[in-house]
Protein backbone atom coordinates (compact mmCIF):
# COMPACT_ATOMS: atom_id res chain seq x y z
CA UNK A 1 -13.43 8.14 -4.04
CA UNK A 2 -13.36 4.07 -4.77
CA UNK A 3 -15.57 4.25 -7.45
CA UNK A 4 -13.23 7.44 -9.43
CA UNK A 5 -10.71 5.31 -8.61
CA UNK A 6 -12.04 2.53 -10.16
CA UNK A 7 -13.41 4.16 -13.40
CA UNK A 8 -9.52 5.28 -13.64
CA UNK A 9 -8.62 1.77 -13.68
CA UNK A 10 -11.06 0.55 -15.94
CA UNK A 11 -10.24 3.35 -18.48
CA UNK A 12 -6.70 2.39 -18.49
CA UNK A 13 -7.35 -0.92 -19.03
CA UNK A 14 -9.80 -0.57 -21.52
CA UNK A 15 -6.68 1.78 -23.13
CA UNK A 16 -4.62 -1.41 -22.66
CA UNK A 17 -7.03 -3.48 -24.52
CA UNK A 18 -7.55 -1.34 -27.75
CA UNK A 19 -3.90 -1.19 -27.97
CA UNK A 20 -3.39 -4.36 -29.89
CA UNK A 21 -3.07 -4.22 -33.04
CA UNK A 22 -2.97 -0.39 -33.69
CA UNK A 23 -0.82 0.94 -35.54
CA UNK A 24 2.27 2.85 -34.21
CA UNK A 25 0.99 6.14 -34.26
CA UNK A 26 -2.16 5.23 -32.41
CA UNK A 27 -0.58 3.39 -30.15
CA UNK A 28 1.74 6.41 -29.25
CA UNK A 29 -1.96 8.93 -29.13
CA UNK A 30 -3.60 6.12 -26.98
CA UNK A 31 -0.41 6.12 -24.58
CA UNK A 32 -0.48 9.69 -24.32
CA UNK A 33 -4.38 9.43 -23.11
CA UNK A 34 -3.27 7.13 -20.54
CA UNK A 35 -0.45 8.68 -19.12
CA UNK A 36 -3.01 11.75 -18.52
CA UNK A 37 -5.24 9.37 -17.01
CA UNK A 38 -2.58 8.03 -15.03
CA UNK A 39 -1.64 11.67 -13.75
CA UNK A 40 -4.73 12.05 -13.01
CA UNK A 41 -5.31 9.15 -10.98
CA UNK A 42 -2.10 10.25 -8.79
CA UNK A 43 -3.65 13.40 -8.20
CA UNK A 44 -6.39 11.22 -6.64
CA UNK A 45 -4.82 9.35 -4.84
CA UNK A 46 -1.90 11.67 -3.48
CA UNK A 47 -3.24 12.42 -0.32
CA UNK A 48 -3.28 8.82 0.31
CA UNK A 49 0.40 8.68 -0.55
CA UNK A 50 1.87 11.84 0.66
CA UNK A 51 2.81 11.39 5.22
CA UNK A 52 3.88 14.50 5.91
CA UNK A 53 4.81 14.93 9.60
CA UNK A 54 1.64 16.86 10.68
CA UNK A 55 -0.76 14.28 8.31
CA UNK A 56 0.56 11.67 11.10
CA UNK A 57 -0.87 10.89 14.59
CA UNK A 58 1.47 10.95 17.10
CA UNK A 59 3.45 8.21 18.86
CA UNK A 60 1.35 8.75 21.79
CA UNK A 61 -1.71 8.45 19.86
CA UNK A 62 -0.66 5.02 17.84
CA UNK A 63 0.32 2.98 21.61
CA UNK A 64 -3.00 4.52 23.57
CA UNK A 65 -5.06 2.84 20.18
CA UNK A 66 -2.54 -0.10 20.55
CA UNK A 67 -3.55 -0.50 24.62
CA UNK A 68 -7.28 0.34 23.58
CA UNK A 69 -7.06 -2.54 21.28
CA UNK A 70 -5.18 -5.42 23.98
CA UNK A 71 -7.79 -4.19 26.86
CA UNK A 72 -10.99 -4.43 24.32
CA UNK A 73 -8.89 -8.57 22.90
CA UNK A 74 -8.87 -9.11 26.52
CA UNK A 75 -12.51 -8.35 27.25
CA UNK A 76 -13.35 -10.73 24.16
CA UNK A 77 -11.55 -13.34 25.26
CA UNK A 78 -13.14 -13.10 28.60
CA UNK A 79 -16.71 -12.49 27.37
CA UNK A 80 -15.79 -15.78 25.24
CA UNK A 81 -15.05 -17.97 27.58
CA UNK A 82 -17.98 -16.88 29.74
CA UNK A 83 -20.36 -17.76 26.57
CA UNK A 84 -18.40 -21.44 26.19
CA UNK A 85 -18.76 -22.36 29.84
CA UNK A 86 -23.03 -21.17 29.45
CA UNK A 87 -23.41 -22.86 26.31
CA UNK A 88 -21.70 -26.01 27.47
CA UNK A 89 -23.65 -25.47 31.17
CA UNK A 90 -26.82 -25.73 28.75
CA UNK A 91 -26.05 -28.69 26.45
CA UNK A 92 -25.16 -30.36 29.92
CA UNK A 93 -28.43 -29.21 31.34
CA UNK A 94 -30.82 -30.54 28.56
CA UNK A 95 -28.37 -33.98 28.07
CA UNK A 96 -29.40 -34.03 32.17
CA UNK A 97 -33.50 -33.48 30.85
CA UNK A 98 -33.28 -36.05 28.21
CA UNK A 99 -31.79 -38.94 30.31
CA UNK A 100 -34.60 -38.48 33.27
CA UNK A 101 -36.84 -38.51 30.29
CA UNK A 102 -35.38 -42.03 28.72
């Protein structure tokens, strides 16, 4: 899908470019080749565009992912601060070694 997309967009472009300079009659041929590229590239891309009611999750669906998403922040937060206290337990730990080395 990305890469149609993007050969769309380079086409167009590449449209875009060759139009300088052209005469006014090629310009108008070259336009028309772009605006069925450009059809054609909403076709693509419609059912990207188009939210009809059934295409959507429901309400219920979008706050469950929402709570998912707070409880699963929350565990990261705690597994975090778990990892900060070890790592500074073990900097402490081998600061400790090194003095009663010295």
């Amino acid at each position: 899908m990305a890469i149609k997309v993007r050969n769309h967009l380079s086409l167009l472009q590449g449209y875009a470019d060759i139009m300088e300079g052209l005469s006014p009659k090629l310009k108008t041929q070259i336009l028309q080749v772009m605006a069925e590229k450009t059809r054609e590239l909403g076709m693509t891309l419609q059912p990207f565009t188009e939210q009809t009611p059934a295409a959507r999750p429901a309400i219920a669906e979008y706050r469950r992912v929402r709570e998912r998403t707070r409880n699963l922040m929350a565990e990261y937060r705690s597994l975090l601060a778990r990892l900060h206290d070890r790592v500074s337990e073990a900097h402490e730990q081998v600061n400790d070694a090194g003095e009663t080395l010295s």
